[in-house]
C-alpha atoms as a PDB file:
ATOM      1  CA  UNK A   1       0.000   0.000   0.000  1.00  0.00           C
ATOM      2  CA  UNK A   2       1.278   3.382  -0.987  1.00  0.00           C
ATOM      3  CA  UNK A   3       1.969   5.849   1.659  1.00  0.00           C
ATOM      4  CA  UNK A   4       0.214   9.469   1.242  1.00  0.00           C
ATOM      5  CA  UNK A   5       1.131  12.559   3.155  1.00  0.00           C
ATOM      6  CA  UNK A   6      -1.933  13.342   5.258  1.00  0.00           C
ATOM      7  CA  UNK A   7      -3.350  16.996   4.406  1.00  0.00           C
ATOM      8  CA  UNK A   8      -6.689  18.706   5.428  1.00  0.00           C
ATOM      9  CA  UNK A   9      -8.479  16.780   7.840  1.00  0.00           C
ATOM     10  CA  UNK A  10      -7.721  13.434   6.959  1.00  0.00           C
ATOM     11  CA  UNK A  11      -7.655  11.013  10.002  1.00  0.00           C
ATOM     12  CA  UNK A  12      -4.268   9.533  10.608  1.00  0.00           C
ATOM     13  CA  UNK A  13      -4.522   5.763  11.389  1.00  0.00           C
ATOM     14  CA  UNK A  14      -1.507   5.172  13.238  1.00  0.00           C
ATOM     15  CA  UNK A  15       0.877   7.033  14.627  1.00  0.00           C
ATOM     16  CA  UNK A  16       4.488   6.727  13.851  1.00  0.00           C
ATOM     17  CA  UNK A  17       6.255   7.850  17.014  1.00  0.00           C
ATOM     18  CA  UNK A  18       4.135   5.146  18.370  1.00  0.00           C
ATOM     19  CA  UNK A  19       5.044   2.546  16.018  1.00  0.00           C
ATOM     20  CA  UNK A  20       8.896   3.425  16.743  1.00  0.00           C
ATOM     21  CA  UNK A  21       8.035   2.752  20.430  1.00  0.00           C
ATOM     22  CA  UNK A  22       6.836  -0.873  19.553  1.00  0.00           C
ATOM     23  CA  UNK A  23      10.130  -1.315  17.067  1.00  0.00           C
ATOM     24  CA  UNK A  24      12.923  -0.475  18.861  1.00  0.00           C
ATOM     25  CA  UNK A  25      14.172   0.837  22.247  1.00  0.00           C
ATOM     26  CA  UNK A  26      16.588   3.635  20.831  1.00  0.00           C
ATOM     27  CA  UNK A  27      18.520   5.699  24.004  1.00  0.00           C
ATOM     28  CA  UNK A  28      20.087   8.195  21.230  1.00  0.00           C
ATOM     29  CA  UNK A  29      18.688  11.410  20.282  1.00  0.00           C
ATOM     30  CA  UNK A  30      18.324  12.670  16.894  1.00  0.00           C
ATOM     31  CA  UNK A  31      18.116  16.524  17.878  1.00  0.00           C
ATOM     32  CA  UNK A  32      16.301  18.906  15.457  1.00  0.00           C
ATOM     33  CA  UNK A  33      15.544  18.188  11.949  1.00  0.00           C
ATOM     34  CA  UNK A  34      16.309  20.588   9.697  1.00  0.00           C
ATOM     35  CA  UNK A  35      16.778  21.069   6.061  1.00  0.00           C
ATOM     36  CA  UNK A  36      20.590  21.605   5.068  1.00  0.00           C
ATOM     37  CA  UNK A  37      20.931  22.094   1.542  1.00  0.00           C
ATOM     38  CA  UNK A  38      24.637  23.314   1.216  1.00  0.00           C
ATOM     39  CA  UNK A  39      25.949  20.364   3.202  1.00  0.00           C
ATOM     40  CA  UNK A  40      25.329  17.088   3.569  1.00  0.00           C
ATOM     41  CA  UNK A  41      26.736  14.395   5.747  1.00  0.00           C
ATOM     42  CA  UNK A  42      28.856  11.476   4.499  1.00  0.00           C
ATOM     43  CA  UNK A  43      26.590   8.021   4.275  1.00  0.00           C
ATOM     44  CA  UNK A  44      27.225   6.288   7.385  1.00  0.00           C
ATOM     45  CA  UNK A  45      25.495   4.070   9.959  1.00  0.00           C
ATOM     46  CA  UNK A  46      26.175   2.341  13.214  1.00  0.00           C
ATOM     47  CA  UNK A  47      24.801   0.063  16.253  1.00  0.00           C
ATOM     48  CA  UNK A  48      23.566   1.451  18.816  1.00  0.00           C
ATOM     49  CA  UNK A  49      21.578  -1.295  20.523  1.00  0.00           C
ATOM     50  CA  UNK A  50      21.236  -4.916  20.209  1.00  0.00           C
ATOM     51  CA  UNK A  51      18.243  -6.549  21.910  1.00  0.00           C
ATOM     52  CA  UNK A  52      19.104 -11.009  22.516  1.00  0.00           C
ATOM     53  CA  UNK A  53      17.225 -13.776  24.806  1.00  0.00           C
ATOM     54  CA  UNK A  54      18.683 -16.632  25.974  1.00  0.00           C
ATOM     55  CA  UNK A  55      17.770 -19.431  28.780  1.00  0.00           C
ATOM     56  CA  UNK A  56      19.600 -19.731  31.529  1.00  0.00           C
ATOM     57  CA  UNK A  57      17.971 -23.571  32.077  1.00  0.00           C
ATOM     58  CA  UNK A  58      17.440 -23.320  35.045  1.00  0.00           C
ATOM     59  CA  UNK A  59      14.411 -21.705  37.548  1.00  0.00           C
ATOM     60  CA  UNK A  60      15.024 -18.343  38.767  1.00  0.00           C
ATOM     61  CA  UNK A  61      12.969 -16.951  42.282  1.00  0.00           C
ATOM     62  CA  UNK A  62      12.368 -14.124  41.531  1.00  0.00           C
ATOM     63  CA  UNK A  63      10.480 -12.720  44.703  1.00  0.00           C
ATOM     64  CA  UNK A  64      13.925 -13.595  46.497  1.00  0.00           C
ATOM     65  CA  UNK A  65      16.403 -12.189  43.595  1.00  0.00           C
ATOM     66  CA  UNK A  66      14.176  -8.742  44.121  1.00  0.00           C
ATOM     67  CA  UNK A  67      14.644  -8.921  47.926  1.00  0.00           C
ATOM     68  CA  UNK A  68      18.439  -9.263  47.257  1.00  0.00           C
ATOM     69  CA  UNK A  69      19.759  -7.614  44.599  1.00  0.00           C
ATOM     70  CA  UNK A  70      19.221  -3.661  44.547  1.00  0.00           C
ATOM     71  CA  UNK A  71      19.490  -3.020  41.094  1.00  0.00           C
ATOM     72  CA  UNK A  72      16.044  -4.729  40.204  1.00  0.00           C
ATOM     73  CA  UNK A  73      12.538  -3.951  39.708  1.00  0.00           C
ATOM     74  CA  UNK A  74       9.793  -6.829  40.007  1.00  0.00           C
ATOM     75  CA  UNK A  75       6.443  -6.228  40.018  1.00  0.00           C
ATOM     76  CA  UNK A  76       4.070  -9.695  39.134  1.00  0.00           C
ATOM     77  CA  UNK A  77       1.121  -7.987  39.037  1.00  0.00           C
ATOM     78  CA  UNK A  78       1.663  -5.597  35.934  1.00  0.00           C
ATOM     79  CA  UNK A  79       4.140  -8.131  34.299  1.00  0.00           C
ATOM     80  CA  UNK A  80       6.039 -11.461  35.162  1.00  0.00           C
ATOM     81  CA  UNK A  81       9.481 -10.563  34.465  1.00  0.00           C
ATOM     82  CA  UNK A  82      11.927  -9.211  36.651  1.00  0.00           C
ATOM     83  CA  UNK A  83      14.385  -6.033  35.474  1.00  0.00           C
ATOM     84  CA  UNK A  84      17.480  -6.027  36.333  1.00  0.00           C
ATOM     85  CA  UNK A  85      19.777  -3.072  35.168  1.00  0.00           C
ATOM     86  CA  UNK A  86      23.149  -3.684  34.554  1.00  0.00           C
ATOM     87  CA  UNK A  87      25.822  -0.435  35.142  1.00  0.00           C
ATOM     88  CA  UNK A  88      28.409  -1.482  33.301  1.00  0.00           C
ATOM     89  CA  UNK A  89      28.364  -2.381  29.953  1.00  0.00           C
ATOM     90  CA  UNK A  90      24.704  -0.313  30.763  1.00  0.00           C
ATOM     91  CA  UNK A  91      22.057  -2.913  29.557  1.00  0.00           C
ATOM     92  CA  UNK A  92      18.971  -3.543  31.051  1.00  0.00           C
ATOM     93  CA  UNK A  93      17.438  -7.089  30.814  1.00  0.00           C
ATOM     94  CA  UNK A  94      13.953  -9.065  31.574  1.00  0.00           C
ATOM     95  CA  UNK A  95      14.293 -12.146  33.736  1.00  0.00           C
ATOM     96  CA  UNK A  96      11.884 -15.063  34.089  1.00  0.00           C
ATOM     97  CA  UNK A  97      10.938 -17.716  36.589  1.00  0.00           C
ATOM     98  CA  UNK A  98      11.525 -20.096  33.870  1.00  0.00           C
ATOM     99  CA  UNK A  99      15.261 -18.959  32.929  1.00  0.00           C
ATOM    100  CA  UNK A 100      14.765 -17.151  30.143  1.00  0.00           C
ATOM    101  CA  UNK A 101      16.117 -13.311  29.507  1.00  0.00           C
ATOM    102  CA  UNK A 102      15.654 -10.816  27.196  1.00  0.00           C
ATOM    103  CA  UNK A 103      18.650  -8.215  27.339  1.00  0.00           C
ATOM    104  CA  UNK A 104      18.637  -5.077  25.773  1.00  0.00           C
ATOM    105  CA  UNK A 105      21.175  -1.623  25.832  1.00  0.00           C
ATOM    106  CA  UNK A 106      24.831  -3.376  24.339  1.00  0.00           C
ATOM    107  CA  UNK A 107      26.039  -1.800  21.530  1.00  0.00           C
ATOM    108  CA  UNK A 108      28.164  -4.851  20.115  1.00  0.00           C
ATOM    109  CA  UNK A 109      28.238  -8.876  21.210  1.00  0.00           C
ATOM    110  CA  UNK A 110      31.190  -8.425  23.338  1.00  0.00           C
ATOM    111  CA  UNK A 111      29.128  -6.351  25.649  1.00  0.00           C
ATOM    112  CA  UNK A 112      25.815  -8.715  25.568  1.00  0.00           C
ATOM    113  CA  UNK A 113      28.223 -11.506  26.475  1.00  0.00           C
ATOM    114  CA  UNK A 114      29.776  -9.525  29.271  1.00  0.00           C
ATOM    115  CA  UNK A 115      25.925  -8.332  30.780  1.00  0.00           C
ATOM    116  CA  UNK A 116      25.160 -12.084  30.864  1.00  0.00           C
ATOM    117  CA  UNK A 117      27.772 -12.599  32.400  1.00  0.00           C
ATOM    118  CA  UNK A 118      27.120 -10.266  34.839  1.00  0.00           C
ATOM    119  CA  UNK A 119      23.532 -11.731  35.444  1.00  0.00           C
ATOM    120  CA  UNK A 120      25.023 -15.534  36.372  1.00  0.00           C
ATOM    121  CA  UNK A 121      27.454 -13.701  38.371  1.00  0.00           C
ATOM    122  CA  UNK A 122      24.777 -12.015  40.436  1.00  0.00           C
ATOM    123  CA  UNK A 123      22.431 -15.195  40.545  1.00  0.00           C
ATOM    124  CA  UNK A 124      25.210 -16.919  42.816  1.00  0.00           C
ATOM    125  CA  UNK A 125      24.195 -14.451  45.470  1.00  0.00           C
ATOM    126  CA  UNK A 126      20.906 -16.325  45.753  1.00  0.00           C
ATOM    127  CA  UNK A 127      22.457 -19.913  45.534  1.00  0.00           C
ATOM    128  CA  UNK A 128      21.969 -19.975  41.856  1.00  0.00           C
ATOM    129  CA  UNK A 129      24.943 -21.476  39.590  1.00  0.00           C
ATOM    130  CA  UNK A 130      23.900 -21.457  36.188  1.00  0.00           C
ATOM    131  CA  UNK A 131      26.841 -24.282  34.661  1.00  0.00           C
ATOM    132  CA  UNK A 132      25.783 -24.025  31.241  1.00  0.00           C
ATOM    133  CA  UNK A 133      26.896 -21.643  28.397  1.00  0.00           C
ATOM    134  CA  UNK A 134      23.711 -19.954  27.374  1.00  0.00           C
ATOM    135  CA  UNK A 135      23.009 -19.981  23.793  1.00  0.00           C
ATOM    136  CA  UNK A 136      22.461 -16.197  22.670  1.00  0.00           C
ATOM    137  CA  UNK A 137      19.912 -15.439  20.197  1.00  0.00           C
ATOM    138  CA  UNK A 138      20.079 -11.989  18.372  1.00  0.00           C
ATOM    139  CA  UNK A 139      15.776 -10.550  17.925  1.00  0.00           C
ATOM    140  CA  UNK A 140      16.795  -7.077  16.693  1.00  0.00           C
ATOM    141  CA  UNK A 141      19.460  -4.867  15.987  1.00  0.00           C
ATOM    142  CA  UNK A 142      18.719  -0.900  16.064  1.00  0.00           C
ATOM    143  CA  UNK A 143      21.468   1.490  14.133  1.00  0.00           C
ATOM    144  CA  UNK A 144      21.484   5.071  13.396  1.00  0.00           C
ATOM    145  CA  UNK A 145      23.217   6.827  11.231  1.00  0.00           C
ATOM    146  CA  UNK A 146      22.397   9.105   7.319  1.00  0.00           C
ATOM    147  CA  UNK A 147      22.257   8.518   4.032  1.00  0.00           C
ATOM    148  CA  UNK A 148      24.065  11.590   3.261  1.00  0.00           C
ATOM    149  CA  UNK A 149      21.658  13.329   1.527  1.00  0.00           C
ATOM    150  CA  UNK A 150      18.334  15.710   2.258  1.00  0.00           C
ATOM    151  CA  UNK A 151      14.904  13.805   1.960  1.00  0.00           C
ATOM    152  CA  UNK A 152      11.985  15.180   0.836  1.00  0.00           C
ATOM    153  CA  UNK A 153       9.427  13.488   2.982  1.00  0.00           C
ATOM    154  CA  UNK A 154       6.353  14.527   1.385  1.00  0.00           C
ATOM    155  CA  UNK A 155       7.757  13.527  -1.947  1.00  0.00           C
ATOM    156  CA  UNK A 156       8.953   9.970  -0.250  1.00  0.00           C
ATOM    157  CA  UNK A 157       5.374   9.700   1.033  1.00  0.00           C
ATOM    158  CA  UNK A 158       3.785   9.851  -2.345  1.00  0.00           C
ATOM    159  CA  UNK A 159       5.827   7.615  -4.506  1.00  0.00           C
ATOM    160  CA  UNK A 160       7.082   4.513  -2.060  1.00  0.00           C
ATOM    161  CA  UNK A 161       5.629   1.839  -1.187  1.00  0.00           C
ATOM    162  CA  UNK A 162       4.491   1.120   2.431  1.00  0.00           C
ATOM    163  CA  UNK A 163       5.243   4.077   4.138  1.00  0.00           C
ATOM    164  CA  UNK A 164       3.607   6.041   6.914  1.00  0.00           C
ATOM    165  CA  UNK A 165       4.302   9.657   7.617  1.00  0.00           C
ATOM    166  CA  UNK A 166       2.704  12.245   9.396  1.00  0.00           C
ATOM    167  CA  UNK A 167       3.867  15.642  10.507  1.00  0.00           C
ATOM    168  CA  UNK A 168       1.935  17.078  12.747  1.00  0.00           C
ATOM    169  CA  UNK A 169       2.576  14.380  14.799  1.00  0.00           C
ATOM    170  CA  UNK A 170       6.180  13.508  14.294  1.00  0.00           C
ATOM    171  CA  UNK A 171       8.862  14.504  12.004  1.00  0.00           C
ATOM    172  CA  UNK A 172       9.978  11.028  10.721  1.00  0.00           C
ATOM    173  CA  UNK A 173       8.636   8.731   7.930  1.00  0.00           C
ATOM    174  CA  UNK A 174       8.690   5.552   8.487  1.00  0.00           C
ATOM    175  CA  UNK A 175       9.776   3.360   5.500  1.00  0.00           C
ATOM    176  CA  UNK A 176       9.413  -0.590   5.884  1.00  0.00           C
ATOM    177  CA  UNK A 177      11.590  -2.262   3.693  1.00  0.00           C
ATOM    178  CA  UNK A 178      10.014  -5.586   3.027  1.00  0.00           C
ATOM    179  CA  UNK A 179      12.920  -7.217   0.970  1.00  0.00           C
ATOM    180  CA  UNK A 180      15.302  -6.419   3.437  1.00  0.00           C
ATOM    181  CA  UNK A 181      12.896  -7.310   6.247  1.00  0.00           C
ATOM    182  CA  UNK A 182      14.027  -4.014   7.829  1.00  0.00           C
ATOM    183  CA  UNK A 183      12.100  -0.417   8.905  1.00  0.00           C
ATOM    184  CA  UNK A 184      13.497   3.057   9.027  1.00  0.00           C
ATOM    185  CA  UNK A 185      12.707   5.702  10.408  1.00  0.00           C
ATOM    186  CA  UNK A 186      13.711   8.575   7.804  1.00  0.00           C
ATOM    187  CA  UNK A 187      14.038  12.633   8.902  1.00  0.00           C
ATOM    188  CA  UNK A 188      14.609  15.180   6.421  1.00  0.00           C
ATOM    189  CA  UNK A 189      17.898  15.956   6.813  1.00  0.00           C
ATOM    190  CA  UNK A 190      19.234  12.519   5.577  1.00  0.00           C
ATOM    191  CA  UNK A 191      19.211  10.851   9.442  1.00  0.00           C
ATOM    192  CA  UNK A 192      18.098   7.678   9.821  1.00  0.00           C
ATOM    193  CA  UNK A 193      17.175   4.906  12.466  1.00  0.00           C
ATOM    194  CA  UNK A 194      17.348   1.007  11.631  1.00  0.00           C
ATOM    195  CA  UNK A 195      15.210  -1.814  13.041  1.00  0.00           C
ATOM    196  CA  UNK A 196      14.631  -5.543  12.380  1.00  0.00           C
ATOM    197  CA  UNK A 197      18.006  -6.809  11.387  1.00  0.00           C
ATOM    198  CA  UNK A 198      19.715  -9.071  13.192  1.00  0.00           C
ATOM    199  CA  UNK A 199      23.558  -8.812  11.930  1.00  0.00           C
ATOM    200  CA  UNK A 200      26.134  -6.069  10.718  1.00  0.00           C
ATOM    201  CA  UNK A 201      25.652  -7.402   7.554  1.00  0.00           C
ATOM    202  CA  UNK A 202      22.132  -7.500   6.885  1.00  0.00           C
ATOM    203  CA  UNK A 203      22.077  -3.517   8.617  1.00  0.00           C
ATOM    204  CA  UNK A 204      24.382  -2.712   5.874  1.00  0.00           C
ATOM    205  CA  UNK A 205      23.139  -4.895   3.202  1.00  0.00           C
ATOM    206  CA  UNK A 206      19.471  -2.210   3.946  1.00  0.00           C
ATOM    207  CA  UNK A 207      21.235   0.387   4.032  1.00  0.00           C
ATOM    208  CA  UNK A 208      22.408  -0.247   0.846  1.00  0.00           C
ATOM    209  CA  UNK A 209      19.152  -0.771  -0.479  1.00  0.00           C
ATOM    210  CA  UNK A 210      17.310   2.218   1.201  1.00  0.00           C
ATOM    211  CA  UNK A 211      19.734   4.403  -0.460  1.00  0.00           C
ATOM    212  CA  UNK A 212      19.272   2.536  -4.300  1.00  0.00           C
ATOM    213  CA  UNK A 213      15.463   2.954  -3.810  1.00  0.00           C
ATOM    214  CA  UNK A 214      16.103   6.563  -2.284  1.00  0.00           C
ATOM    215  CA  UNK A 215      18.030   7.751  -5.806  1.00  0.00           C
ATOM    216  CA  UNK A 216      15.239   6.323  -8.065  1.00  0.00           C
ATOM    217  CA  UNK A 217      12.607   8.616  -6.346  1.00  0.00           C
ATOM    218  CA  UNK A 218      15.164  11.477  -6.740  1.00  0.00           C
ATOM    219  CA  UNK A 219      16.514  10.969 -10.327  1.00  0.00           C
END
């Protein structure tokens, strides 16, 4: 479905600083957009979180690690996980009764191996050992970076495919990028946020593509 730039009174059906919420968890800040027309910046992109689960096989107490440990939050009546924040690498990660954890924050593998780390370590003060090597899954990689050049969003709106963009509301356009199973979130001064890869490669292999399908609405 072709994406329109709302105008008049037309309803918007969904908002896009809403769907961002739901993508991604991005701590960065984009700043002001503004249109730059006698420089651009250079095409570049980079990770700036990386959100993994994993099972720890084995059952955690939770009521007991939230008695312990300081640096968690665990409330069972809103949700069953318990958070535990991590200072350093700083991650933040969901822990279940069951073993499993979801941890987000780490900017590169090394890091997501050292927060796990860090969790085991901290289990032990509840009489936990966790002896096995957790297999490490990677959900979703978020990146940020430009495609060094302005966008006109309005003109982006009208001629690709399944975009959503709307103004008054937010300043972005989100693009979905269905062959490289990826979404952006595009801003008229060529930034960009990346969601739904899950490798270096595949975030550069979209952004190669984004900027290919980018110069055929320009040319």
């Amino acid at each position: 479905m072709r994406g329109v730039a709302p105008s008049g009174d037309a309803a918007p059906s969904r908002s896009p600083s809403r769907i961002l919420k739901v993508l991604c968890t991005y701590k960065g800040r984009l700043g002001v957009v503004r249109m730059k027309k006698e420089k651009t910046a250079k095409r570049d992109i980079k990770v700036v979180n990386i959100v993994v689960s994993t099972s720890l096989k084995h059952d955690i107490p939770l009521e007991k690690m939230a008695a312990t440990l300081s640096n968690t939050e665990y409330n069972p009546e809103q949700f069953p996980g318990l958070v535990i924040r991590i200072k350093e690498p700083k991650t933040s990660a969901l822990i279940f009764s069951s073993g499993k954890v979801v941890c987000t924050g780490a900017r590169s593998m090394d890091k997501v191996n050292e927060s796990i780390k860090k969790i085991i370590k901290s289990l032990e003060k509840i009489n936990i050992k966790i002896t096995i090597k957790p297999d490490i899954k990677i959900q979703n990689i978020v990146a940020s970076g430009s495609v060094g050049m302005d966008l006109n969003l309005n003109v982006l709106a009208m001629k690709l495919e399944n975009t959503e963009y709307e103004p008054e509301q937010f300043p972005g356009l989100v693009y979905k990028l269905e062959e490289a199973k990826a979404t952006f979130l595009l801003f008229s001064n060529g930034k960009i946020v990346c969601t739904g890869t899950k490798s270096d490669e595949e975030v550069n292999q979209a952004l190669d593509k984004l900027i290919i399908n980018l110069k055929k609405v320009k040319a």
